[in-house]
Structure formats: structure tokens, C-alpha cells
Protein backbone atom coordinates (compact mmCIF):
# COMPACT_ATOMS: atom_id res chain seq x y z
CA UNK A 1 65.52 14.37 167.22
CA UNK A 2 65.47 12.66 163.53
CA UNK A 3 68.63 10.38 162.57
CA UNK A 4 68.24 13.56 158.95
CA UNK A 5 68.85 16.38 161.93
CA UNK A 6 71.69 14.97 163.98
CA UNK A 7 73.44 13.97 160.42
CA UNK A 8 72.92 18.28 159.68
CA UNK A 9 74.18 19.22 162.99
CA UNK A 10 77.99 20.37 163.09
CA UNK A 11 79.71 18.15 164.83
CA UNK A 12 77.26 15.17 165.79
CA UNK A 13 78.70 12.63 165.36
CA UNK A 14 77.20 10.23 163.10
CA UNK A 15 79.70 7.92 162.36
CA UNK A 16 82.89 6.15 164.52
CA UNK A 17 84.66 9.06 165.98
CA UNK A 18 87.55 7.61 164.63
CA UNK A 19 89.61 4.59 164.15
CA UNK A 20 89.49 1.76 166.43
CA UNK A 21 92.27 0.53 167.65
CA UNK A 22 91.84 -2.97 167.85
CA UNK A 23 94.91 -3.93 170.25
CA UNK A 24 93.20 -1.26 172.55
CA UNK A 25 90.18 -2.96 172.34
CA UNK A 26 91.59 -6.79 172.49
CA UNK A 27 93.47 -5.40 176.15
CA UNK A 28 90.27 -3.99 177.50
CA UNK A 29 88.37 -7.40 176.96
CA UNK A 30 90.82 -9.30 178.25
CA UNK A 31 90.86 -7.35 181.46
CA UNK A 32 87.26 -7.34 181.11
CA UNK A 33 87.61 -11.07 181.62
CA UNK A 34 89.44 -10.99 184.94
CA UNK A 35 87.94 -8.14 186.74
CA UNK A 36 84.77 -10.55 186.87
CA UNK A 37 86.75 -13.44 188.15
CA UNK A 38 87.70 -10.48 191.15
CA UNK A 39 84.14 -8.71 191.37
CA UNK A 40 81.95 -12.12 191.42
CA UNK A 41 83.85 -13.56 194.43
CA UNK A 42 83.00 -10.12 195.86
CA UNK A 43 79.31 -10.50 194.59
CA UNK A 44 78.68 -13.72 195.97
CA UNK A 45 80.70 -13.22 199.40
CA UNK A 46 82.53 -16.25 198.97
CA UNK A 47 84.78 -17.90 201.83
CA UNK A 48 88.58 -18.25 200.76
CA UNK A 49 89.77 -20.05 204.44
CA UNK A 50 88.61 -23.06 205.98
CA UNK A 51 90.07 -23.64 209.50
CA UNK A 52 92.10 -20.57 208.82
CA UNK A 53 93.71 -21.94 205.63
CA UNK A 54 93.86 -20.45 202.65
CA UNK A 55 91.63 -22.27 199.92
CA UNK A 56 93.63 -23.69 196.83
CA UNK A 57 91.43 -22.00 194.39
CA UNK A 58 91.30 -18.77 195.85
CA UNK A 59 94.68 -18.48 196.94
CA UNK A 60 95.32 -19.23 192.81
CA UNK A 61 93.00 -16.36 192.10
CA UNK A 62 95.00 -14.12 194.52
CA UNK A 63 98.32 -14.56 192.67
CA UNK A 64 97.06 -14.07 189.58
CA UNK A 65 93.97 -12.36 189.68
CA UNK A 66 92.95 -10.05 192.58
CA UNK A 67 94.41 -6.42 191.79
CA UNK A 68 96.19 -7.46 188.19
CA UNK A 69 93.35 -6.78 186.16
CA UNK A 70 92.14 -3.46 187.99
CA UNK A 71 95.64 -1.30 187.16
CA UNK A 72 94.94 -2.43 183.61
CA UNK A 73 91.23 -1.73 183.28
CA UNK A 74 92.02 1.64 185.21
CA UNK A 75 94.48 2.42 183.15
CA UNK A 76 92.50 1.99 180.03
CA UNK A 77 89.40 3.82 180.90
CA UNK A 78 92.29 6.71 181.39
CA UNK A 79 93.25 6.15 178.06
CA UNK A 80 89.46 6.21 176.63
CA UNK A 81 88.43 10.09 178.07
CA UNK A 82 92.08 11.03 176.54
CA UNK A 83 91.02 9.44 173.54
CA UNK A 84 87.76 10.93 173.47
CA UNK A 85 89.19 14.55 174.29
CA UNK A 86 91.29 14.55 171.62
CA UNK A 87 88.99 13.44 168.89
CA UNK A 88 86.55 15.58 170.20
CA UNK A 89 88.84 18.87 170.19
CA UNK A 90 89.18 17.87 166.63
CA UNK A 91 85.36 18.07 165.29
CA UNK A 92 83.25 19.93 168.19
CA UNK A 93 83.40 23.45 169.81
CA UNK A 94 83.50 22.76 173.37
CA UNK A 95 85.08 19.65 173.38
CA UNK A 96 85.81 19.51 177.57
CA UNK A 97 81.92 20.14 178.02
CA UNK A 98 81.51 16.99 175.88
CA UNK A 99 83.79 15.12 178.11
CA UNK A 100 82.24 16.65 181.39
CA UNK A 101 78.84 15.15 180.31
CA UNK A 102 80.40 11.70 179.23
CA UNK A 103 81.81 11.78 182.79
CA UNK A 104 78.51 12.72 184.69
CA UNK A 105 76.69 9.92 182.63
CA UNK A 106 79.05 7.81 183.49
CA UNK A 107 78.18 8.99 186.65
CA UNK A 108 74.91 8.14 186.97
CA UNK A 109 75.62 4.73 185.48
CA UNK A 110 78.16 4.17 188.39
CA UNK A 111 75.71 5.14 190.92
CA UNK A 112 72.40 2.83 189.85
CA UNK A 113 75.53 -0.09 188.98
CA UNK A 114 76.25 0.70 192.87
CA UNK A 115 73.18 -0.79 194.36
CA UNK A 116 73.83 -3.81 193.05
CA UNK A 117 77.42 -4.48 193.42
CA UNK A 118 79.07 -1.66 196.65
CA UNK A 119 82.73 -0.97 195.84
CA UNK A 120 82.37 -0.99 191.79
CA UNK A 121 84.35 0.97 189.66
CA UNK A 122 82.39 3.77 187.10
CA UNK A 123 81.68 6.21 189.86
CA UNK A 124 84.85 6.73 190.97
CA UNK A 125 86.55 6.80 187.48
CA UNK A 126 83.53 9.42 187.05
CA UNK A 127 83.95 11.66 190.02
CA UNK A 128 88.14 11.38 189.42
CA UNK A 129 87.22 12.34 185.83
CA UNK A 130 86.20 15.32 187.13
CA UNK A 131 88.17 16.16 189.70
CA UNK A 132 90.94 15.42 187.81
CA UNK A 133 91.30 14.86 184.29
CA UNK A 134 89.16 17.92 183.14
CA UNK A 135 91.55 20.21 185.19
CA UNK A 136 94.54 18.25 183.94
CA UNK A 137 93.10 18.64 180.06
CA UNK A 138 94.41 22.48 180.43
CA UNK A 139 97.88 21.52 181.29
CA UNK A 140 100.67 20.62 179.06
CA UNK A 141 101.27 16.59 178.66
CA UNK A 142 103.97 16.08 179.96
CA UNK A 143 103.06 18.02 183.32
CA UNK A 144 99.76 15.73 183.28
CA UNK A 145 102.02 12.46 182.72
CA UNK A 146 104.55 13.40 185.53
CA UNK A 147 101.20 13.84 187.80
CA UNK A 148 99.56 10.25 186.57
CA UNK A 149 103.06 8.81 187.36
CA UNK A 150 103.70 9.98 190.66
CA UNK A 151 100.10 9.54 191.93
CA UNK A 152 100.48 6.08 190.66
CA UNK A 153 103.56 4.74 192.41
CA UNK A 154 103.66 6.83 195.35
CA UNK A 155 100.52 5.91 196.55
CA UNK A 156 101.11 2.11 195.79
CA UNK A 157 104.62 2.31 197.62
CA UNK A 158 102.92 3.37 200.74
CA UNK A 159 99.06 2.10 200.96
CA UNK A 160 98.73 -0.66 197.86
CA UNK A 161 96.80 -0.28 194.56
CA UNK A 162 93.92 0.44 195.66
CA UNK A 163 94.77 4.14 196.24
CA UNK A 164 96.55 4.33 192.81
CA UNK A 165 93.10 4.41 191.01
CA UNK A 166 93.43 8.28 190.40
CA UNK A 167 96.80 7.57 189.26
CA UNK A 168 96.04 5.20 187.12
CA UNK A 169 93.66 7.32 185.41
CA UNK A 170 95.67 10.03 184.88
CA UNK A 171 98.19 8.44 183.62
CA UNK A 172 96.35 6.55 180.67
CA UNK A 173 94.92 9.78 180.33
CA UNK A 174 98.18 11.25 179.72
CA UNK A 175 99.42 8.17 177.43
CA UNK A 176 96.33 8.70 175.31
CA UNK A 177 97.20 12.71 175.03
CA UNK A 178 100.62 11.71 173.80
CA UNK A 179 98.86 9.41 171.07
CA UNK A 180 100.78 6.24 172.71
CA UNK A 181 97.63 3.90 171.76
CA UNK A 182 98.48 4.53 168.27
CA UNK A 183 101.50 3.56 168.06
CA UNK A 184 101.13 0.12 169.45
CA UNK A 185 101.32 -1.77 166.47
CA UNK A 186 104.99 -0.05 166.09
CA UNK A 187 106.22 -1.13 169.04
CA UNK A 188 108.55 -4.16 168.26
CA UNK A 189 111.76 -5.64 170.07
CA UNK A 190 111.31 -3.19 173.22
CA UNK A 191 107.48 -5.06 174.04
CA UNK A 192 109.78 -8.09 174.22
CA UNK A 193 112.18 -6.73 176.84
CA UNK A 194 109.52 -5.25 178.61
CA UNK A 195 107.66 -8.35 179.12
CA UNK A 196 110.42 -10.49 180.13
CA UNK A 197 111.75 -7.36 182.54
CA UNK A 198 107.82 -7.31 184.28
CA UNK A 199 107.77 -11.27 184.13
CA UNK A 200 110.85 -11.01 186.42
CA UNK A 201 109.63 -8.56 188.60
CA UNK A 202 106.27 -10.21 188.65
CA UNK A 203 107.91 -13.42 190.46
CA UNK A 204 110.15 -11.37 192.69
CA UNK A 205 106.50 -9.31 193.96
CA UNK A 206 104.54 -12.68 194.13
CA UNK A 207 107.37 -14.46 196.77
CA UNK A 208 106.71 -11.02 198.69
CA UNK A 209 103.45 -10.90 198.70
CA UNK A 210 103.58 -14.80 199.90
CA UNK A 211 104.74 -13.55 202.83
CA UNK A 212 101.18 -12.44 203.94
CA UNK A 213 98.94 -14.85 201.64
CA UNK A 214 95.96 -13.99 204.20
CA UNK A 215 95.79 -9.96 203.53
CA UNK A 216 96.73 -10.90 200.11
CA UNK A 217 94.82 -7.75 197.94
CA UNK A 218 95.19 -5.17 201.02
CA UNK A 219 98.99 -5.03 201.35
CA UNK A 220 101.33 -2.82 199.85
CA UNK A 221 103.14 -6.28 198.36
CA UNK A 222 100.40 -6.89 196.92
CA UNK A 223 99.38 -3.68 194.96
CA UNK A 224 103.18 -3.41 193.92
CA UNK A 225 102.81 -7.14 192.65
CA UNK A 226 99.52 -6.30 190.69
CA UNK A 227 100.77 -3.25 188.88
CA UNK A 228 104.23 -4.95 187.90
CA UNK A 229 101.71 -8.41 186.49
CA UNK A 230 99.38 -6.29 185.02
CA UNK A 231 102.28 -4.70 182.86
CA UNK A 232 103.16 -8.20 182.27
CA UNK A 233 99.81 -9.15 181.41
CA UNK A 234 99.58 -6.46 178.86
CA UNK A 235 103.04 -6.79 176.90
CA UNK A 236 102.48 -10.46 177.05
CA UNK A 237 99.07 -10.24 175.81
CA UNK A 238 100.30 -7.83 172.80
CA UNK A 239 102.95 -10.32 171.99
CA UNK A 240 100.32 -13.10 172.05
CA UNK A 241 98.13 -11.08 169.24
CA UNK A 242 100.73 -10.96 167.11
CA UNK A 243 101.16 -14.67 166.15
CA UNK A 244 98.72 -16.88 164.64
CA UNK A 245 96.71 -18.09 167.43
CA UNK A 246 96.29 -14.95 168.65
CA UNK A 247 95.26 -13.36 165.52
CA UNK A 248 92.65 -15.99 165.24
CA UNK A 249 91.52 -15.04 169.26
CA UNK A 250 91.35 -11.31 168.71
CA UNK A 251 88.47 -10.60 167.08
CA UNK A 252 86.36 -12.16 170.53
CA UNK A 253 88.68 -9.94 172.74
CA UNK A 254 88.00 -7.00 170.46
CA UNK A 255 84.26 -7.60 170.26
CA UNK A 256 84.53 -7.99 174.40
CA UNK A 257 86.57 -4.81 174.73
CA UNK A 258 84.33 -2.68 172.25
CA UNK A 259 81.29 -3.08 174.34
CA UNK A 260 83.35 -3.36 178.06
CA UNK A 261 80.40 -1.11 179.21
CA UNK A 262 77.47 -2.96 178.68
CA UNK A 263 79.61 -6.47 179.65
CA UNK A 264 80.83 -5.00 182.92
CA UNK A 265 77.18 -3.88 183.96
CA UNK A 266 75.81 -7.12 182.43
CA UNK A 267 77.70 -9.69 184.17
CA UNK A 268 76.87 -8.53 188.09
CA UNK A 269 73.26 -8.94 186.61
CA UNK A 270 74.12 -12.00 185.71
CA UNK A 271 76.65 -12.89 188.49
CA UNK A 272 73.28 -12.06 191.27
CA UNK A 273 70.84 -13.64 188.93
CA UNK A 274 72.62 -17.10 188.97
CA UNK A 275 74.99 -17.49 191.82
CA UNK A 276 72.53 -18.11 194.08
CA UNK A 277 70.59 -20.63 192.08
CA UNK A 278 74.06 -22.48 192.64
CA UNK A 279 74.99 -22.01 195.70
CA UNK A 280 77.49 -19.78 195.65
CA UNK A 281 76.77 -16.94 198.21
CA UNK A 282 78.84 -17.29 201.45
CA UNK A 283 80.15 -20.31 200.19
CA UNK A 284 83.28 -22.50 199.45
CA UNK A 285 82.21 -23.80 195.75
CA UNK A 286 84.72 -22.15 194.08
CA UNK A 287 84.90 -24.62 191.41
CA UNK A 288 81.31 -23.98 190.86
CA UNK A 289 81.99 -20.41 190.72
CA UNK A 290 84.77 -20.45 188.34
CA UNK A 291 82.28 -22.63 185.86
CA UNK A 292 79.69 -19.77 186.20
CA UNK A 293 82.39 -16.61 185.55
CA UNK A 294 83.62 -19.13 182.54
CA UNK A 295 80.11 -19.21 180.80
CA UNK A 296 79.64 -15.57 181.56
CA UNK A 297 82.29 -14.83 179.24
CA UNK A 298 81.65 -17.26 176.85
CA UNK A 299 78.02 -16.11 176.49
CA UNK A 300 79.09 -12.40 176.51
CA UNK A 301 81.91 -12.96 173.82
CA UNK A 302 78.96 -14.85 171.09
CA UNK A 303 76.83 -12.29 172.07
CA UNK A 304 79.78 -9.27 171.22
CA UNK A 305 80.25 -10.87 168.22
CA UNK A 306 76.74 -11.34 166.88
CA UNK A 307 75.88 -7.43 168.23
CA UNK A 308 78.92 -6.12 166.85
CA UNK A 309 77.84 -7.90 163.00
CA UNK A 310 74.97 -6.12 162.82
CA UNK A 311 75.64 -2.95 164.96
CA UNK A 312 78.30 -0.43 165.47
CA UNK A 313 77.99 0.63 169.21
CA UNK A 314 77.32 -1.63 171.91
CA UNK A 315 73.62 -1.10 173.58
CA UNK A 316 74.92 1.16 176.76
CA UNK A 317 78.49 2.11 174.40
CA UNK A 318 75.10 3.75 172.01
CA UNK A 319 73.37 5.08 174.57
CA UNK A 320 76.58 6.57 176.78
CA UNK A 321 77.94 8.73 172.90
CA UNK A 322 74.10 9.88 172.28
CA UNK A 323 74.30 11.63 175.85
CA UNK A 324 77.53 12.65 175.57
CA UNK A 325 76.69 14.27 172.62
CA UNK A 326 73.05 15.39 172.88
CA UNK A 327 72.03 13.74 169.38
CA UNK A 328 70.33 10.57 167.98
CA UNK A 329 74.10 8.59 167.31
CA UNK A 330 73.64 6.27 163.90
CA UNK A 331 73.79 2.90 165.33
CA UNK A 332 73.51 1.39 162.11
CA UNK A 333 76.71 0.23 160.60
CA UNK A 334 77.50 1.69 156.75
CA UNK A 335 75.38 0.31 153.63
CA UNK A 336 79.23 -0.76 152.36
CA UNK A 337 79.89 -3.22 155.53
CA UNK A 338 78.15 -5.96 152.73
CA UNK A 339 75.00 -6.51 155.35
């Protein structure tokens, strides 16, 4: 199909489906960031104990790493189908079929990504997209928010955050029907009090979870301690973008965040292309390993950046809204963007 007949068709889209929101965007790339420095120890089946201690490094990463960044990146692809639903009820006919294809080609995405790295996350946010969030996009909100909420914490309370991914889902899901995303940059002195309130409850989780540092990431201490950081993460983060440092950071997170798809799939290619040529599988060189998930992000945030100039979907981001829709997406960016 011609770029002329998608631009005719009624609701193709052939510009942004709507405004980005850039805080969105900055919080996905930042949990972009640390849900490599999880999967790549997983990649590379690295060896946190030596003579049944806990390694310094990894025990580090544990704290502050190992299920804080998955509530959050949950949690935001949640808030990306609501997103998308909404928008799309605005400008297309069948707006759930839209979402139901966006969801199976995530699918299939998730699947082929699943050779290469067992456990990761787009098939199940696929298969729980439509299990659950197309059923849930009849319901009223609120009744959709109560379900994300209690599927969330329940679940945590009594198995850990791993069985909290529906949850999670639903509940962004449920934030993003609400239009919460939105309304981020008019959130003032309550971020503030949040932060401090899950920076509190973030040390009182992290002396539990010390309790069991060697089933740290399978206990429920742990997934209770990841979903109170990652709210800490996130508030703090916001905070962060609003002085002057961070407004000079945010356009890399943004540019990391708006193309999260093709950066996720990306770095296990680039995770199992160079790990081994340093060592790393079924090793201890976790300094080695932190040095190769450091220039994975540095080269995928320059090469964000210099896409993003000169492009207005990501590669996979393109390729994911031209199936979703069924039409040639412009990829271009506008004549006005002074390119």
C-alpha cells in the first residue's frame, strides 16, 4: 500500500497518535536501563556465591536492582495499551480489534524474543493483554482499577512480584483509562511526600528482605521490597526531571523510552553477541559485566538520539503501529521539524 493511500484511509494513522508525554517516556527508559542490568545476569548465567557467599556486586544488584525495575516497566506497558485504547476509540471504528492485533504482534515478537532469552517479558504482557485487558476495556474504570489493585498486592503479599505481573498490567492499564499520565506534570508537593513515604518503606523492605539475602528475588520480602523501590524509583526520578540536571538528562531517557521496543530486543542481541567474547557466561566477572550493560546503554541512548533526529518511530516502534493498524505508518517526521 502507497504512503498517498494510507494518508486517504479513515483513520490510518499517519501522523503521532497523539502527544507524547515525555515524563512517560523519560520513566520507561530509565527502567529500560535496569531491567538489562536484571535480564543480562540471567543471559549470561552468571554465579552470585562463591563458597556459599553472596558476591559484593551481585548482592548490590539484588538490593537495588533485581525486581525494582520489572513493577515499573510492567506497569508502564499497562499504561501504553490504555493509552493506545483510548486514542484509538477516538479516531478508528473498532478500536479493541486494533488493540487485539497490537497484542498478538506483540505476541509473536515475544515468542521469536523467547528463543533467545527463556523467561522474557512481551509474551506474557501479550497473552495477559488478552486475557485481560481487552475484557477489562468493557468495564467501567474504576471496576478495572479496583481489579489491577487487588491482583497487584494480593498476589505479592502471598507469592512475591513475580505473580503481580497481571496486576501490574491492569493497573497501568487502568491509570492510563483515568488519563493519570497526563497529568504528571501537575502533580506537585504530593510527588514529594510520596517519595519520601516509599523511601521509608523502601529501607524498612530492604532490612527484611536481608533476612534471606540468598533467595533474594524469590521471596515474598523481596517482591514487597521491589514494588515499594520501584514507586520510589519513579517519584524520585520525576522529581529529578524537574531540576536542571535533569532537564539536561531527559531528552536521552526520552529518546531510550520512545523506542523501549527495539532497545529491549536489541540488547539480549547484544548481551549473547558479546558476553561471551568476555567471559561472562557461568562466570564471576561481574565487574566485567557491569562495563558491558554500561556501554549497552550508552550505545543505545546515541543511537535513540540520532534515530529519533531523523525519524519519528523507532525501527520495531514503526513496524509494531503499521501492523497494528494494517497501513504503510509515515515514518518520516513533518517538513516543519527544520530537517
Amino acid at each position: 500500500m502507497t504512503a498517498a493511500a494510507v494518508a486517504e484511509r479513515p483513520g490510518a494513522p499517519t501522523s503521532s497518535s497523539g502527544p507524547r508525554i515525555g515524563q512517560l517516556d523519560a520513566l520507561r527508559g530509565f527502567a529500560l536501563g535496569g531491567i538489562l542490568l536484571v535480564n543480562i545476569q540471567q543471559l549470561m548465567l552468571m554465579r552470585s556465591t562463591e563458597d556459599q557467599e553472596k558476591l559484593l556486586i551481585p548482592h548490590i544488584l539484588d538490593l537495588t536492582a533485581q525486581q525494582r525495575f520489572f513493577p515499573l516497566f510492567s506497569l508502564l506497558f499497562g499504561v501504553g495499551f490504555g493509552i493506545f485504547l483510548r486514542r484509538a476509540q477516538a479516531k478508528a471504528d473498532h478500536p479493541r480489534l486494533l488493540l487485539l492485533r497490537r497484542l498478538v504482534a506483540l505476541a509473536a515478537l515475544g515468542a521469536a524474543h523467547h528463543l533467545l532469552q527463556p523467561g522474557e517479558a512481551l509474551l506474557p504482557y501479550a497473552i495477559i493483554g488478552i486475557v485481560a485487558l481487552l475484557p477489562l476495556s468493557w468495564a467501567p474504570r474504576w471496576i478495572t482499577l479496583t481489579v489491577g489493585l487487588v491482583t497487584t498486592v494480593v498476589p505479592i503479599a502471598l507469592a512475591g512480584s513475580g505473580a503481580a505481573l497481571p496486576g501490574l498490567l491492569i493497573t497501568g492499564f487502568a491509570l492510563a483509562l483515568f488519563e493519570i499520565p497526563e497529568s504528571l506534570h501537575r502533580i506537585g508537593p504530593h510527588l514529594l511526600g510520596v517519595f519520601l513515604l516509599a523511601v521509608a518503606g523502601s529501607v524498612a523492605a530492604l532490612l527484611w528482605q536481608e533476612q534471606d539475602p540468598l533467595n533474594a528475588g524469590f521471596t515474598v520480602s523481596s517482591g514487597v521490597a521491589g514494588l515499594v523501590m520501584a514507586l520510589a524509583y519513579a517519584t524520585g526520578l520525576l522529581l529529578f526531571l524537574r531540576t536542571r540536571v535533569g532537564r539536561w538528562c531527559a531528552p536521552t531517557l526520552e529518546a531510550l523510552g520512545r523506542m523501549a521496543l527495539t532497545n529491549y530486543l536489541t540488547a539480549t542481541l547484544l548481551v549473547i553477541s558479546f558476553g561471551p567474547l568476555l567471559g561472562l557466561p557461568e562466570s564471576t566477572a561481574w565487574p566485567r559485566l557491569l562495563g558491558l550493560a554500561a556501554a549497552i546503554l550508552v550505545v543505545q541512548a546515541i543511537w535513540s538520539r540520532w534515530w529519533l533526529a531523523r525519524f519519528r518511530y523507532g525501527p520495531l516502534e514503526w513496524a509494531w503501529r503499521c501492523v497494528t493498524w494494517w497501513s504503510l505508518v509515515d515514518i518520516r517526521l513533518p517538513a516543519t521539524s527544520g530537517r
